[in-house]
C-alpha atoms as a PDB file:
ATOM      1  CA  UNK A   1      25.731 -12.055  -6.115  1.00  0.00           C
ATOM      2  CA  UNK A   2      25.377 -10.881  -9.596  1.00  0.00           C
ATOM      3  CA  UNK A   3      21.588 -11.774  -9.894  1.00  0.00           C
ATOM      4  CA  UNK A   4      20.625 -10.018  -6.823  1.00  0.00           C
ATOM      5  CA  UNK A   5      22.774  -6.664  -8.438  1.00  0.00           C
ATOM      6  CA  UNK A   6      20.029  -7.250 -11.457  1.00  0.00           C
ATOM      7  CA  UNK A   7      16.811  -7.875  -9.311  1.00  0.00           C
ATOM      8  CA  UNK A   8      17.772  -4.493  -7.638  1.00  0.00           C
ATOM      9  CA  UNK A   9      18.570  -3.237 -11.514  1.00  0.00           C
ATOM     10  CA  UNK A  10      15.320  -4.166 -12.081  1.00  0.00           C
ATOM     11  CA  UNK A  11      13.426  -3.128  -9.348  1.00  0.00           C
ATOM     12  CA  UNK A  12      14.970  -0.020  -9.649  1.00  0.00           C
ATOM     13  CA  UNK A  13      14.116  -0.050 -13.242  1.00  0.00           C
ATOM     14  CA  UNK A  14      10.573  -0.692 -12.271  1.00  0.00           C
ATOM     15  CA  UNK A  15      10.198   2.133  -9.869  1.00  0.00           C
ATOM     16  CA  UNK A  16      11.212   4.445 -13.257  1.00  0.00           C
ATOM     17  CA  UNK A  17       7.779   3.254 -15.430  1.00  0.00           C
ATOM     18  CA  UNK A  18      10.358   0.446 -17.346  1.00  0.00           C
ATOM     19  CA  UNK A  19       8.660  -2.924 -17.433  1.00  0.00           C
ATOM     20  CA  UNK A  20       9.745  -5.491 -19.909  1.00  0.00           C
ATOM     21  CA  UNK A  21       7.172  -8.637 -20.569  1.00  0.00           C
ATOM     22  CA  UNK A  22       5.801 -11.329 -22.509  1.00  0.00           C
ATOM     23  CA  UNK A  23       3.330 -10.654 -25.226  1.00  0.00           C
ATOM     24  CA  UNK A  24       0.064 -11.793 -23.148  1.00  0.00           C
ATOM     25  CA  UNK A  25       1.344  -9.001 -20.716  1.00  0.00           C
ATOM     26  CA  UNK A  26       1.908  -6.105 -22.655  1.00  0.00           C
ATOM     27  CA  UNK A  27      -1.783  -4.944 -22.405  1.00  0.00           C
ATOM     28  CA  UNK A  28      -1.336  -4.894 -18.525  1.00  0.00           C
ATOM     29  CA  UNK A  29       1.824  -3.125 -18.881  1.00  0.00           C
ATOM     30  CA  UNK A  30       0.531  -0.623 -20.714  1.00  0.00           C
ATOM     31  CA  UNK A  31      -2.389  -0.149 -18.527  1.00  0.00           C
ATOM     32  CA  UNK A  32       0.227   0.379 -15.406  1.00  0.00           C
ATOM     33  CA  UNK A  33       2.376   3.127 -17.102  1.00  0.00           C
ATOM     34  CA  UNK A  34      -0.759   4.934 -18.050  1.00  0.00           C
ATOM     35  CA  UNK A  35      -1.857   4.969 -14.803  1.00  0.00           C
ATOM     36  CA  UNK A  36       1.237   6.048 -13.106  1.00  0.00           C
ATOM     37  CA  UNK A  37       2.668   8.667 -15.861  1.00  0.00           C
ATOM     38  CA  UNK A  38      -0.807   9.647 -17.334  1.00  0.00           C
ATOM     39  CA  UNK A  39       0.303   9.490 -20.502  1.00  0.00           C
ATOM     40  CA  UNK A  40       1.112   6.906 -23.356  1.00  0.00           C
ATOM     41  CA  UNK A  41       4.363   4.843 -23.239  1.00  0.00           C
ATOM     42  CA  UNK A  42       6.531   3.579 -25.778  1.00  0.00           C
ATOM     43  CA  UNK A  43       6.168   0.083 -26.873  1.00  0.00           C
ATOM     44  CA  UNK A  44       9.574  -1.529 -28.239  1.00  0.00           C
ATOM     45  CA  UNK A  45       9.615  -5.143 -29.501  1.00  0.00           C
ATOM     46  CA  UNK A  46      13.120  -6.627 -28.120  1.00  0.00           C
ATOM     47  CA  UNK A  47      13.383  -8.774 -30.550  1.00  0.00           C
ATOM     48  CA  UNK A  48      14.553  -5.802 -33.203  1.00  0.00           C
ATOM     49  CA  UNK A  49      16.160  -4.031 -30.709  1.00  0.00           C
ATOM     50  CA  UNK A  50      19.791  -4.473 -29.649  1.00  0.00           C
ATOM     51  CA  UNK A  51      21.198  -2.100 -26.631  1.00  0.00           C
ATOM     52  CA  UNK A  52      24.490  -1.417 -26.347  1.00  0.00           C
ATOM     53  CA  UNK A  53      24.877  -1.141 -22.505  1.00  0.00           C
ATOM     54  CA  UNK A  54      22.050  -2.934 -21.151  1.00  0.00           C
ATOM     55  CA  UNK A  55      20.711  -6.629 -21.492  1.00  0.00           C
ATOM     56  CA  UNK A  56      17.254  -7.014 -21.014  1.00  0.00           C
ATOM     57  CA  UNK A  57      15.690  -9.333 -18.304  1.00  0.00           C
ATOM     58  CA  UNK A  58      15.102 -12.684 -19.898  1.00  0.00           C
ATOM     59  CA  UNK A  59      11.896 -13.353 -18.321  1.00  0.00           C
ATOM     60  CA  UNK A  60       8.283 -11.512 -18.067  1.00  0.00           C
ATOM     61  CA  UNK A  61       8.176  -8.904 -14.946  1.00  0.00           C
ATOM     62  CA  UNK A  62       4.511 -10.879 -14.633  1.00  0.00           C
ATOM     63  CA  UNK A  63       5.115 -14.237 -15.264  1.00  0.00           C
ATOM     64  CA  UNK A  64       7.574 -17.000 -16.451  1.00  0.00           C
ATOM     65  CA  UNK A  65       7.760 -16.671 -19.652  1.00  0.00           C
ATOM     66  CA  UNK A  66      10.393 -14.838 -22.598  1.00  0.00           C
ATOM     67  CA  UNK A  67      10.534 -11.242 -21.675  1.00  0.00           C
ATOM     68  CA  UNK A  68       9.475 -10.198 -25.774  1.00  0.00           C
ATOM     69  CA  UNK A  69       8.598  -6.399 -25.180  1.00  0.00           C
ATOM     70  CA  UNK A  70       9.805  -3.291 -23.382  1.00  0.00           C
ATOM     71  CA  UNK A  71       7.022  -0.844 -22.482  1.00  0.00           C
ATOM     72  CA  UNK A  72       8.436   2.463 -21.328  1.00  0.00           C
END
């Protein structure tokens, strides 16, 4: 029950220009939010970040592997 509350988290996440991924996918992700919001997103590496009420997915929105950047 609790991981389908975080895939809908994360859709829902999605549908607001948030996409967290791997380093071979940050290009991509870039690419998307520019498209949608027309503008140039913020790139945060999750690895020096720490949230206080929100864990990051573990995993790339694109593939398999460690989620490593938050483009927003």
């Amino acid at each position: 029950m609790a991981h389908l509350q975080q895939e809908e988290l994360q859709t829902e996440r999605d549908a607001i220009g948030m996409y967290v991924v791997c380093k071979e996918h940050v290009e991509l992700a870039i690419d998307m939010f520019v498209d949608e919001y027309e503008d140039a997103p913020d790139v945060v590496d999750l690895k020096e970040t720490k949230f206080s009420d929100w864990d990051p997915p573990v995993k790339c929105k694109e593939c398999e592997k460690k989620a490593e950047f938050l483009v927003v």
